[in-house]
N, C-alpha and C. Protein backbone atom coordinates (compact mmCIF):
# COMPACT_ATOMS: atom_id res chain seq x y z
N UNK A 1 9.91 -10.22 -15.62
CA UNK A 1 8.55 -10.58 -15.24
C UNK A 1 7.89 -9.38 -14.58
N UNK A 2 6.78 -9.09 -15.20
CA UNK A 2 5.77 -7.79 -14.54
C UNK A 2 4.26 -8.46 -13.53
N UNK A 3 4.61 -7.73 -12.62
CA UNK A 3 3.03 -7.76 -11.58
C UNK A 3 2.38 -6.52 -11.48
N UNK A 4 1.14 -6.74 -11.62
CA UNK A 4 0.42 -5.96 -11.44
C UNK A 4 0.09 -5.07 -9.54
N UNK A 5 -0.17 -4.25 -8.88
CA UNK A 5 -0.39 -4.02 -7.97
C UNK A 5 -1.32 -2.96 -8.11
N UNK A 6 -2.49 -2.99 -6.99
CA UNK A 6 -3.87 -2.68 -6.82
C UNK A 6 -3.75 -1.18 -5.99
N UNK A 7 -3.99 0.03 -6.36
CA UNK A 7 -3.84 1.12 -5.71
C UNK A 7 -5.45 1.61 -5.17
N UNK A 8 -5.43 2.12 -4.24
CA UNK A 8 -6.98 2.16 -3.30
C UNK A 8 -6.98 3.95 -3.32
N UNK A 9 -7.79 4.52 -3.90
CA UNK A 9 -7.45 6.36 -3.49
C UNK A 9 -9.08 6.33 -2.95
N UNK A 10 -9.19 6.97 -2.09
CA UNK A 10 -10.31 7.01 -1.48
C UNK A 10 -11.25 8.13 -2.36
N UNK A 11 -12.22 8.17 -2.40
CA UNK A 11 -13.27 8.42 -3.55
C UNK A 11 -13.59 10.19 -3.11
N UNK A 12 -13.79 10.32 -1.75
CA UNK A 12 -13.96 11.62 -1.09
C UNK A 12 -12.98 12.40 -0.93
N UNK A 13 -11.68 12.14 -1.07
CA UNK A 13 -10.02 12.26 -0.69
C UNK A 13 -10.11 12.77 1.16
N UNK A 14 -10.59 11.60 1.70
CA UNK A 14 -10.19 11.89 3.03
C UNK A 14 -9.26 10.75 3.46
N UNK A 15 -8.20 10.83 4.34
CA UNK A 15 -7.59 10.05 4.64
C UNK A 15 -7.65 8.72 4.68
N UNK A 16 -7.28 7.77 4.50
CA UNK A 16 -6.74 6.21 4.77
C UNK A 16 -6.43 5.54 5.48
N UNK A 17 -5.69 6.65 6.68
CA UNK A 17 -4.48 6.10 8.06
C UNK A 17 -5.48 7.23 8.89
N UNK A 18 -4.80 6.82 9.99
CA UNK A 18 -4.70 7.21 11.54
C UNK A 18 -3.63 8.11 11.74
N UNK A 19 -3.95 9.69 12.21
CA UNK A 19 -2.63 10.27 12.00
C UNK A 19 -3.15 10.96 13.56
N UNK A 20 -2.22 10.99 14.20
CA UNK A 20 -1.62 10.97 15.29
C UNK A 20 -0.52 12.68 16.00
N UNK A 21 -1.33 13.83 16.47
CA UNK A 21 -0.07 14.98 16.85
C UNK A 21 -0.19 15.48 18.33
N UNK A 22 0.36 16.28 18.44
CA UNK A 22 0.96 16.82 19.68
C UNK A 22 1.64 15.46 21.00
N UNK A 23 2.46 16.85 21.46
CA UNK A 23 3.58 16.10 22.70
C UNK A 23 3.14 14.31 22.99
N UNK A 24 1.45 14.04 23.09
CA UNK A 24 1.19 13.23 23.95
C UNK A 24 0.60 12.09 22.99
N UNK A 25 1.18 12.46 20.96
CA UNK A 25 0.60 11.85 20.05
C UNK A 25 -0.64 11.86 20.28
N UNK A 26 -1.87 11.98 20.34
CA UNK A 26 -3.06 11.75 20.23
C UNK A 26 -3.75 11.54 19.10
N UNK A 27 -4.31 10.38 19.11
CA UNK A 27 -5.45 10.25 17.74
C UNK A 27 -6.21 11.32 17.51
N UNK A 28 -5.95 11.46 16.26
CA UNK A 28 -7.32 12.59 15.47
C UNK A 28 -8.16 12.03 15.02
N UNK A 29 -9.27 12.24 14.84
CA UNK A 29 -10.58 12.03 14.42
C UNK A 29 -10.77 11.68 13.00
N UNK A 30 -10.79 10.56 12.74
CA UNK A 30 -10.98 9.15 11.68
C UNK A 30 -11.95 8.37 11.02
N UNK A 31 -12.48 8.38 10.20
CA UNK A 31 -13.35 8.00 9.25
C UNK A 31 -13.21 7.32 8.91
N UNK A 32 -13.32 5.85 8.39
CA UNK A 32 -13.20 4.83 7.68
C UNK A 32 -13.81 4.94 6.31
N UNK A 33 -13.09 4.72 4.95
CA UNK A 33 -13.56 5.42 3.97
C UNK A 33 -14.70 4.42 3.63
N UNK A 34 -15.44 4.24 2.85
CA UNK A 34 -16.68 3.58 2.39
C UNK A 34 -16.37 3.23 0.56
N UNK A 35 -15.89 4.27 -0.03
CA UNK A 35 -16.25 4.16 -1.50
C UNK A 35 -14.42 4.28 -1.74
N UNK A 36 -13.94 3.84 -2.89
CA UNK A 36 -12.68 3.96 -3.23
C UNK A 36 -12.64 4.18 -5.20
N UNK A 37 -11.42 4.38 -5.51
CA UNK A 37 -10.90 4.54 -6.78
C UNK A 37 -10.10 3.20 -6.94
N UNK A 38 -10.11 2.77 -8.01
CA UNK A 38 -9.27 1.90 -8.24
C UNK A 38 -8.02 2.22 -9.17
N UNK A 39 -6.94 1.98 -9.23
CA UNK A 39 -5.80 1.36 -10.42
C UNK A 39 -4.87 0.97 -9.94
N UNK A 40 -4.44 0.00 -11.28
CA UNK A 40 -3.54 -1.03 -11.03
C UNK A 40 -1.94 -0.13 -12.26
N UNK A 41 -1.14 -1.05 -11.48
CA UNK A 41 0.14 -0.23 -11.70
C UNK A 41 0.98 -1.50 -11.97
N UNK A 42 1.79 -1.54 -12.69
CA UNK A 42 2.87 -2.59 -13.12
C UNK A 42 3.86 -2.32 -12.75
N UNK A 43 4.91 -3.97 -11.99
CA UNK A 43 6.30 -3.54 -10.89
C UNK A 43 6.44 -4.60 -12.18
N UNK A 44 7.99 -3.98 -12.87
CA UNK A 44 8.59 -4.92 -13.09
C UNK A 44 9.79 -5.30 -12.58
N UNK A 45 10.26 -4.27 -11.22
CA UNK A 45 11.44 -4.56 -10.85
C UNK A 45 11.71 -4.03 -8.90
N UNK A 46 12.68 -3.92 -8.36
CA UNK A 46 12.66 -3.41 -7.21
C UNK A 46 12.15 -1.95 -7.54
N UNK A 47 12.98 -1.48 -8.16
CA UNK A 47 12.91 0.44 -8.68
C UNK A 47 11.61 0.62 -8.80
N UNK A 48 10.70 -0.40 -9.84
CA UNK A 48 9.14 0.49 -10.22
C UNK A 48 8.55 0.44 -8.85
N UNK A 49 8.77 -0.25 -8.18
CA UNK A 49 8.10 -1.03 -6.92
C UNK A 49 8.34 0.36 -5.53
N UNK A 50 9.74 0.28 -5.68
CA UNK A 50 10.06 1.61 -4.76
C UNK A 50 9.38 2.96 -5.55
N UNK A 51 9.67 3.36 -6.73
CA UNK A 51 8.85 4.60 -6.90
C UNK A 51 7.26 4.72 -6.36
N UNK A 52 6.55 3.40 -6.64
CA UNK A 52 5.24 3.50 -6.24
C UNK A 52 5.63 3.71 -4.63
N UNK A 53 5.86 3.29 -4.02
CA UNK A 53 5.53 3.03 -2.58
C UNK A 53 6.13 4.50 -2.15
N UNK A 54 7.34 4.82 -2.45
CA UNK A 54 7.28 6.60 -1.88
C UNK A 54 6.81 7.49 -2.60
N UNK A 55 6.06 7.24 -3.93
CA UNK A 55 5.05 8.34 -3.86
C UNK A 55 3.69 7.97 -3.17
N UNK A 56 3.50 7.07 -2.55
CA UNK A 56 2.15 6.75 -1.72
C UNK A 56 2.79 7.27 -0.48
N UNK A 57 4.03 7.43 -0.37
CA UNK A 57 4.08 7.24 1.37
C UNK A 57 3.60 8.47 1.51
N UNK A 58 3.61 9.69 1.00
CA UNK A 58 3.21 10.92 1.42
C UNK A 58 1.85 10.96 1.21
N UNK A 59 1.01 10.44 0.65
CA UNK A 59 -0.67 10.42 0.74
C UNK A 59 -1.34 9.82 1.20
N UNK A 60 -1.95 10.47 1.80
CA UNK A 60 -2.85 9.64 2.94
C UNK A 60 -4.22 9.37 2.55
N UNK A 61 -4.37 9.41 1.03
CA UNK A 61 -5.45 9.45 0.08
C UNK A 61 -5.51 7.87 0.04
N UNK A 62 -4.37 7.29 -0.64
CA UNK A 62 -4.23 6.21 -1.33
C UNK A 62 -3.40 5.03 -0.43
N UNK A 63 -3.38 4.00 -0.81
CA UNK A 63 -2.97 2.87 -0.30
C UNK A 63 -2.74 1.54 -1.26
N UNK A 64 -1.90 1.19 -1.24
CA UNK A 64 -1.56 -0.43 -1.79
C UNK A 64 -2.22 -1.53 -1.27
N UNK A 65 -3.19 -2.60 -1.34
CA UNK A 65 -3.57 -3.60 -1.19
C UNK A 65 -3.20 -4.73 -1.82
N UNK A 66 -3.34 -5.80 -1.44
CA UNK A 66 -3.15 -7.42 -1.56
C UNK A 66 -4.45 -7.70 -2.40
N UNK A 67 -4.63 -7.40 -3.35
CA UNK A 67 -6.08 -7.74 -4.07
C UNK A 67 -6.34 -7.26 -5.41
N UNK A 68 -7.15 -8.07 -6.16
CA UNK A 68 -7.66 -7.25 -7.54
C UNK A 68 -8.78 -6.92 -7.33
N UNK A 69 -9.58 -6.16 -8.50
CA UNK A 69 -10.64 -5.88 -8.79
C UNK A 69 -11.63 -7.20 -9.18
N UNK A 70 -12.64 -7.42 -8.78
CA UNK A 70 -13.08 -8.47 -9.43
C UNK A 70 -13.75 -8.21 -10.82
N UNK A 71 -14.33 -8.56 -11.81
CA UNK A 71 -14.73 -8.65 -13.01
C UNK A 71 -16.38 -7.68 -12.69
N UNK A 72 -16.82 -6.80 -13.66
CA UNK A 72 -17.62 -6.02 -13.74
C UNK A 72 -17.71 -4.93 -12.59
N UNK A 73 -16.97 -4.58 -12.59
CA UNK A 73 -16.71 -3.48 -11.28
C UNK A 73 -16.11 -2.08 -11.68
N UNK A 74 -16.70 -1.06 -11.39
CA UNK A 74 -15.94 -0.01 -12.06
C UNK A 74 -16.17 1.34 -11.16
N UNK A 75 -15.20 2.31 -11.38
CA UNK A 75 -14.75 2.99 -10.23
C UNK A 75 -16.36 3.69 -9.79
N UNK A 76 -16.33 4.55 -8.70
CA UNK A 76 -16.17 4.50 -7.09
C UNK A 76 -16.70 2.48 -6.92
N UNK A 77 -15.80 2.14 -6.00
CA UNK A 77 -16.00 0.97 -5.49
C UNK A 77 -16.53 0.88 -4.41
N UNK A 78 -17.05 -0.14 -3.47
CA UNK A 78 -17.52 0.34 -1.95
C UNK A 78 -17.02 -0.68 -1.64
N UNK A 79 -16.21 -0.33 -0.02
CA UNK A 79 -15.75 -1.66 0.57
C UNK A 79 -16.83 -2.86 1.29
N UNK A 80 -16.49 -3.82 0.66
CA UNK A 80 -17.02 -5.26 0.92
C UNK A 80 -16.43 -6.34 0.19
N UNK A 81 -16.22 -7.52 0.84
CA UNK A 81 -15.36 -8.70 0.20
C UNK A 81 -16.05 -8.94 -0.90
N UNK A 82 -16.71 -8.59 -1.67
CA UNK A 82 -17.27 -9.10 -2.88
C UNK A 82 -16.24 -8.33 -4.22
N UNK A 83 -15.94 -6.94 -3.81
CA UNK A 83 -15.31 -6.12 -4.26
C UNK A 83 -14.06 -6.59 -5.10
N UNK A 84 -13.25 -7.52 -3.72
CA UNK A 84 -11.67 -7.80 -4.45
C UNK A 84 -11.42 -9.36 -4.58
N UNK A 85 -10.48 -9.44 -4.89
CA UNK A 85 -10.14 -10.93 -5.20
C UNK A 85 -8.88 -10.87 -4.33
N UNK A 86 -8.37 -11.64 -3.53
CA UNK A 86 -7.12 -12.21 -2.47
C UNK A 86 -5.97 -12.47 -3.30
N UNK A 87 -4.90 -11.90 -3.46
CA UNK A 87 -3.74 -12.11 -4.49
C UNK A 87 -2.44 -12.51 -3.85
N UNK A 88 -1.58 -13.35 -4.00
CA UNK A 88 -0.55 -13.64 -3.38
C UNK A 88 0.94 -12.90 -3.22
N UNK A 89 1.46 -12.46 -2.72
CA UNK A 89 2.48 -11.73 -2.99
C UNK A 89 3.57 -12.44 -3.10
N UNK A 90 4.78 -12.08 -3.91
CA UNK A 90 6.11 -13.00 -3.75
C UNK A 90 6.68 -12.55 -2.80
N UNK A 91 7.77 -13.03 -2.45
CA UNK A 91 8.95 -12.62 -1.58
C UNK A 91 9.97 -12.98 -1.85
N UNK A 92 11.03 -11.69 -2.29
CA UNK A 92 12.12 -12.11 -2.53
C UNK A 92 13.62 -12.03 -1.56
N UNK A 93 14.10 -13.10 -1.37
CA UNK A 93 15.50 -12.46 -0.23
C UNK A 93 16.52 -12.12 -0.92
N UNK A 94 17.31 -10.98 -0.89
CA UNK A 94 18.34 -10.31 -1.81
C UNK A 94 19.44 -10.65 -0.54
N UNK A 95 20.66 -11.35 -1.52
CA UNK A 95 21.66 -10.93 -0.59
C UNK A 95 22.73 -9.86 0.01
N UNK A 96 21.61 -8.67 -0.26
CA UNK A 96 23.04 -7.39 -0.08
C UNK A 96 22.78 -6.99 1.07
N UNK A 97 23.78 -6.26 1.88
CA UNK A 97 23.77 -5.53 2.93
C UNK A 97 22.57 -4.51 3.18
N UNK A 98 22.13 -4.58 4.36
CA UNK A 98 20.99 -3.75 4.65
C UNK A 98 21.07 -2.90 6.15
N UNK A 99 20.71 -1.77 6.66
CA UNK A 99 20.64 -1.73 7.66
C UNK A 99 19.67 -1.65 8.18
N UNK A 100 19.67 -2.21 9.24
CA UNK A 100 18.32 -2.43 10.41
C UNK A 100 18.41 -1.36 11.78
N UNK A 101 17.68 -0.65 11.59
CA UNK A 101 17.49 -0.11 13.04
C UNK A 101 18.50 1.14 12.81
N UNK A 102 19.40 1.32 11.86
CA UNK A 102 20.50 2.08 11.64
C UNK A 102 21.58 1.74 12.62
N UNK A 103 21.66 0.10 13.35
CA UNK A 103 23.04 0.21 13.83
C UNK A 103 23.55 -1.38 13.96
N UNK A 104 23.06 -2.09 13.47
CA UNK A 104 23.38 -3.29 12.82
C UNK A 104 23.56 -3.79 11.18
N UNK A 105 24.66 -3.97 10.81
CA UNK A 105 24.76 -4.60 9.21
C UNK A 105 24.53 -5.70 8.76
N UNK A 106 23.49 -5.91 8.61
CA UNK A 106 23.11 -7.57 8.42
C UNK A 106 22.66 -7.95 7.20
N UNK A 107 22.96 -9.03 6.52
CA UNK A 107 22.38 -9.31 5.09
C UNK A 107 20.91 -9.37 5.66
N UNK A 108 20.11 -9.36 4.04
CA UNK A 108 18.78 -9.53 4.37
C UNK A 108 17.92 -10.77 4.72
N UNK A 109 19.00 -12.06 4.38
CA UNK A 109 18.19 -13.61 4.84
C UNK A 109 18.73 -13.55 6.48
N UNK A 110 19.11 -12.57 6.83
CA UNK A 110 18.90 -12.34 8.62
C UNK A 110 17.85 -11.72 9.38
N UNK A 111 16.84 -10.87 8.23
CA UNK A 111 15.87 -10.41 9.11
C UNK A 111 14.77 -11.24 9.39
């Protein structure tokens, strides 16, 4: 079984997140994006699912959302609820060993 998932790249390529440096962490100076890119990407399994998510983890361009595109909409998008449609996610509990925290071994219907 394949799902679709909704990728957000911001239209200007300025950041997405809140990034945070020196000794005392301090917020850097943050924009909230306005206009976005859209595409959708097909998980048919844990693996497609993990490739997407660590090649997003290093860009601070793009982001995964809980949502589709709604019907007649086409790229740059601008954020407003009219934009997406609310999509449900599954959840699956696997029973293999996982580690938490790196010092507890706990199956995963323990977290």
């Amino acid at each position: 079984m394949s799902e679709d998932v909704t990728i957000l790249t911001s239209a200007n390529h300025t950041s997405l997140v809140k990034t945070f440096s020196g000794p005392d962490l301090k917020e850097q100076s943050f924009v909230i994006g306005k206009d976005f890119n859209i595409a959708e990407e097909t998980v048919s399994n844990l693996q497609s699912l993990s490739k997407i998510l660590q090649r997003l983890e290093n860009d601070p361009t793009q982001t995964i959302i809980r949502g589709s595109l709604t019907t007649n909409q086409t790229n740059p998008v601008s954020r407003n609820k009219e934009t997406f449609t609310a999509t449900q996610w599954k959840v699956y509990i696997l029973p293999k060993k996982v580690w938490l925290n790196g010092s507890k071994n706990t199956t995963a219907a323990d977290c």
